[in-house]
Protein backbone atom coordinates (compact mmCIF):
# COMPACT_ATOMS: atom_id res chain seq x y z
CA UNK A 1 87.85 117.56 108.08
CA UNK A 2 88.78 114.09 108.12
CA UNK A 3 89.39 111.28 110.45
CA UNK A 4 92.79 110.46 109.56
CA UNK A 5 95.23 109.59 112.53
CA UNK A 6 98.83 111.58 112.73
CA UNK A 7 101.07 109.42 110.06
CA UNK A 8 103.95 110.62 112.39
CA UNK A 9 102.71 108.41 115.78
CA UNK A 10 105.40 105.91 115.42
CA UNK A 11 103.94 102.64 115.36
CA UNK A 12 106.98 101.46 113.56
CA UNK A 13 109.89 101.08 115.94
CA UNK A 14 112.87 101.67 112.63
CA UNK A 15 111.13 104.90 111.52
CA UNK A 16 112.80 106.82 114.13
CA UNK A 17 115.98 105.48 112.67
CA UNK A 18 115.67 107.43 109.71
CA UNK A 19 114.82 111.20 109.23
CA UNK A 20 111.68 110.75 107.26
CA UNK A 21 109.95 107.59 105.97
CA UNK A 22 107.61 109.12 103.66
CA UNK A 23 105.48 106.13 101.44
CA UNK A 24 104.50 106.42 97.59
CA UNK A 25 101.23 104.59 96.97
CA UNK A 26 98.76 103.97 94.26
CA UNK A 27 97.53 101.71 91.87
CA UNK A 28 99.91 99.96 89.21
CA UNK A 29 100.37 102.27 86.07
CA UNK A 30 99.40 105.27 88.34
CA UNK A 31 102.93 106.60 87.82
CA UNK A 32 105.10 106.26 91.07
CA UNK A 33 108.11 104.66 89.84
CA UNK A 34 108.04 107.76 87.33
CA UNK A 35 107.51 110.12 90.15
CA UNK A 36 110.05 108.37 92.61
CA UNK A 37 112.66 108.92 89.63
CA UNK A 38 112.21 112.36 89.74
CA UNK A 39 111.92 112.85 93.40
CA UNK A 40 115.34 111.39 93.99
CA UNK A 41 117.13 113.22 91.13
CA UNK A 42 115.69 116.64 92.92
CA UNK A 43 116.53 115.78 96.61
CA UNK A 44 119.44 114.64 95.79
CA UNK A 45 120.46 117.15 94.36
CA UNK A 46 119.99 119.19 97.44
CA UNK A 47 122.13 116.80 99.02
CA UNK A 48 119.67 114.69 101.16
CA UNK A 49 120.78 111.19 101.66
CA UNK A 50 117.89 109.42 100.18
CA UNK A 51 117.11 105.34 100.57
CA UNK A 52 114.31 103.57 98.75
CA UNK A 53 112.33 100.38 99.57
CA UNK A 54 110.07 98.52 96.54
CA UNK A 55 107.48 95.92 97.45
CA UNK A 56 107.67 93.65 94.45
CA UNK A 57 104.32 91.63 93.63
CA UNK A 58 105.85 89.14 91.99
CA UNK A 59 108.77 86.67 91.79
CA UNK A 60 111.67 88.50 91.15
CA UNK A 61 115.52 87.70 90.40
CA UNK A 62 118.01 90.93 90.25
CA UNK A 63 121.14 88.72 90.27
CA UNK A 64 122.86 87.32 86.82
CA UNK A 65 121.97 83.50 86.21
CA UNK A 66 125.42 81.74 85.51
CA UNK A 67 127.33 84.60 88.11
CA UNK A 68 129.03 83.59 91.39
CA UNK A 69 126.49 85.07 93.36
CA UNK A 70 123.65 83.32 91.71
CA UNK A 71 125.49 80.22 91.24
CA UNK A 72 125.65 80.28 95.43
CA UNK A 73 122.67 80.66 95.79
CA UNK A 74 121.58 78.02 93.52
CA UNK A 75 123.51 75.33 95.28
CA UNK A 76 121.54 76.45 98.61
CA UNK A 77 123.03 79.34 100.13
CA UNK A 78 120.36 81.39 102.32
CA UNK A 79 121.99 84.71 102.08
CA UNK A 80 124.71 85.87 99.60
CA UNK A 81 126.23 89.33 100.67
CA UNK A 82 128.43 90.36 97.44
CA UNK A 83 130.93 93.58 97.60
CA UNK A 84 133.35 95.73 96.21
CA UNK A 85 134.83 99.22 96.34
CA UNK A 86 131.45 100.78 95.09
CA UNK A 87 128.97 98.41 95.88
CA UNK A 88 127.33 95.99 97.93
CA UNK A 89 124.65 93.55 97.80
CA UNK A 90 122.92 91.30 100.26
CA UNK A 91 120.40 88.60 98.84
CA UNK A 92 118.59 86.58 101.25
CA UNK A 93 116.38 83.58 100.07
CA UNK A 94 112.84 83.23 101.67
CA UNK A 95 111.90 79.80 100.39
CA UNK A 96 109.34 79.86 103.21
CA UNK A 97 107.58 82.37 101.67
CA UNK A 98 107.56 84.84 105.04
CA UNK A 99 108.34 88.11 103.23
CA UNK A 100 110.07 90.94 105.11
CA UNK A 101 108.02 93.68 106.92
CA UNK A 102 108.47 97.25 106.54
CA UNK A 103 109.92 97.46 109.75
CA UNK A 104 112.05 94.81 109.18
CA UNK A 105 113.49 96.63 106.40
CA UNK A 106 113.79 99.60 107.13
CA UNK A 107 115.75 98.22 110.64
CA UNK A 108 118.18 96.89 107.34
CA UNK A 109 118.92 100.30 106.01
CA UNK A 110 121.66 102.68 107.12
CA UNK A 111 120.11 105.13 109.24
CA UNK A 112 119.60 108.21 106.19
CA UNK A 113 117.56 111.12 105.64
CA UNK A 114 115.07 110.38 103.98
CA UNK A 115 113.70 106.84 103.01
CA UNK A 116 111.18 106.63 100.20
CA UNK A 117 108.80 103.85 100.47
CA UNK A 118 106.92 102.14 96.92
CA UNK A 119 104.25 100.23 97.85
CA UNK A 120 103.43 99.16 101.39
CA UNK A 121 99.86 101.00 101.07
CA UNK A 122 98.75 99.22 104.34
CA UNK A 123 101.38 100.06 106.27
CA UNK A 124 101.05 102.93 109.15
CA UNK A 125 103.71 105.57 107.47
CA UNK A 126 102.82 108.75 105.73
CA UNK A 127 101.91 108.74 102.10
CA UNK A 128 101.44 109.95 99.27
CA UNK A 129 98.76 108.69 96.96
CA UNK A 130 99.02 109.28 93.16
CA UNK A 131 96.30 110.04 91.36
CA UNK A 132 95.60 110.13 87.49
CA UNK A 133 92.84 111.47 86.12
CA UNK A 134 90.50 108.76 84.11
CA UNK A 135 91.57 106.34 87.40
CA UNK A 136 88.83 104.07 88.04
CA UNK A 137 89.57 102.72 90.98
CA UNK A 138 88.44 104.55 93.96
CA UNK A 139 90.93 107.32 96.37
CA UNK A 140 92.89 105.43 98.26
CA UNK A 141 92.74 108.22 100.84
CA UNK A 142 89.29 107.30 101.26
CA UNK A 143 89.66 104.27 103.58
CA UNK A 144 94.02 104.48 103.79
CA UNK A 145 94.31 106.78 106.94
CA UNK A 146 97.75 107.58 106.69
CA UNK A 147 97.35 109.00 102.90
CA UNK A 148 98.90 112.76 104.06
CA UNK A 149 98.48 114.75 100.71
CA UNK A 150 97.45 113.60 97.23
CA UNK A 151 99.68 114.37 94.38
CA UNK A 152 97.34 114.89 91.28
CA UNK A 153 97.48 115.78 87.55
CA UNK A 154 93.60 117.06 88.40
CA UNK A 155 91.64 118.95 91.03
CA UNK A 156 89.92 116.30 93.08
CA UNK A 157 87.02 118.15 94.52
CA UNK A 158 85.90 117.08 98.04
CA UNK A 159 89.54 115.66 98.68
CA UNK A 160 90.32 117.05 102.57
CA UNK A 161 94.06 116.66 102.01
CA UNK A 162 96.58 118.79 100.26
CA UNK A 163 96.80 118.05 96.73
CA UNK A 164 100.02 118.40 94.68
CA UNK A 165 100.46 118.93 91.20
CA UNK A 166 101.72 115.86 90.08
CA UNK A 167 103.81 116.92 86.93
CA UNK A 168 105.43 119.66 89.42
CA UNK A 169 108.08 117.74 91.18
CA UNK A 170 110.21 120.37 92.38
CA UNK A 171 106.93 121.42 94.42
CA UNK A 172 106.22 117.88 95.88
CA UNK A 173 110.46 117.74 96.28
CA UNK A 174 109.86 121.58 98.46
CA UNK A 175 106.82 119.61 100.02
CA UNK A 176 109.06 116.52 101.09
CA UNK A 177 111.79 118.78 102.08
CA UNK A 178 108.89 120.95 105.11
CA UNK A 179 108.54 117.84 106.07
CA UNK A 180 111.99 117.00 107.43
CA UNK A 181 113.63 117.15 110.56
CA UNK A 182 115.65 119.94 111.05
């Protein structure tokens, strides 16, 4: 077998806030966003209460140069929290450059069933890797211990961990969905 440790030891304290932290990870243009899409639309659809976390590798602004909100925080506001009847947002600057950690972030979330993690591929929660074939980088599963099942669009031979079909997301959605607390 393998020597991968049990993804479900907590090791971080806001996991056992939600009812499964499950992580997506791969290399860029490996397809996650793509499966993550289609994830969500299926378990939602079942009516579990899904969250999502991105780790962005990049600089990023979601807010609307020239609106309130960004206008705030241009003048040197630290955090802007923004809401209405149907939606809320809460931008914190880190000018500092000391980015969140998983934990931290996940402690931010309302507690939900299921939170579905992009990125993060160091980080001690269960994942899956996603795997094209014609990928030349090498299995992340290979030196990423908490990598739980590999969801492929191609047998990987010698790979100790389930594998998924990749363009079969209601199976990966049933596979999610065993994994829950009851």
């Amino acid at each position: 077998m393998s020597d991968h440790k049990n993804p479900s030891d907590p090791v971080i304290p806001s996991l056992s806030r939600h009812g499964l932290v499950i992580g997506l990870a791969g290399f860029s243009g490996s397809g996650k966003t793509t499966l993550a899409e289609k994830l969500i639309a299926q378990l939602t659809a079942r009516g579990v209460r899904i969250a999502t976390i991105k780790h962005a590798h990049h600089n990023f602004d979601p807010d609307t140069p020239g609106k309130d909100s960004w206008r705030h925080r241009q003048a040197g506001a630290k955090q802007v929290l923004i809401s209405s009847r149907r939606r809320r947002v809460h931008f914190t600057e880190t000018p500092d450059g000391n980015e969140a950690d998983l934990n931290t972030l996940l402690d931010e979330l309302a507690p939900t069933d299921l939170v579905l993690v992009e990125g993060f591929k160091n980080d001690p929660i269960p994942k899956i890797e996603i795997r094209r074939q014609g990928m030349e980088h090498p299995p992340l599963y290979e030196s990423r211990p908490h990598i739980i099942a590999v969801a492929t669009d191609h047998p990987l031979a010698d790979c100790p961990l389930p594998q998924l079909d990749l363009n079969d997301p209601l199976a990966i959605t049933d596979y999610l969905l065993g994994m829950m607390p009851s």
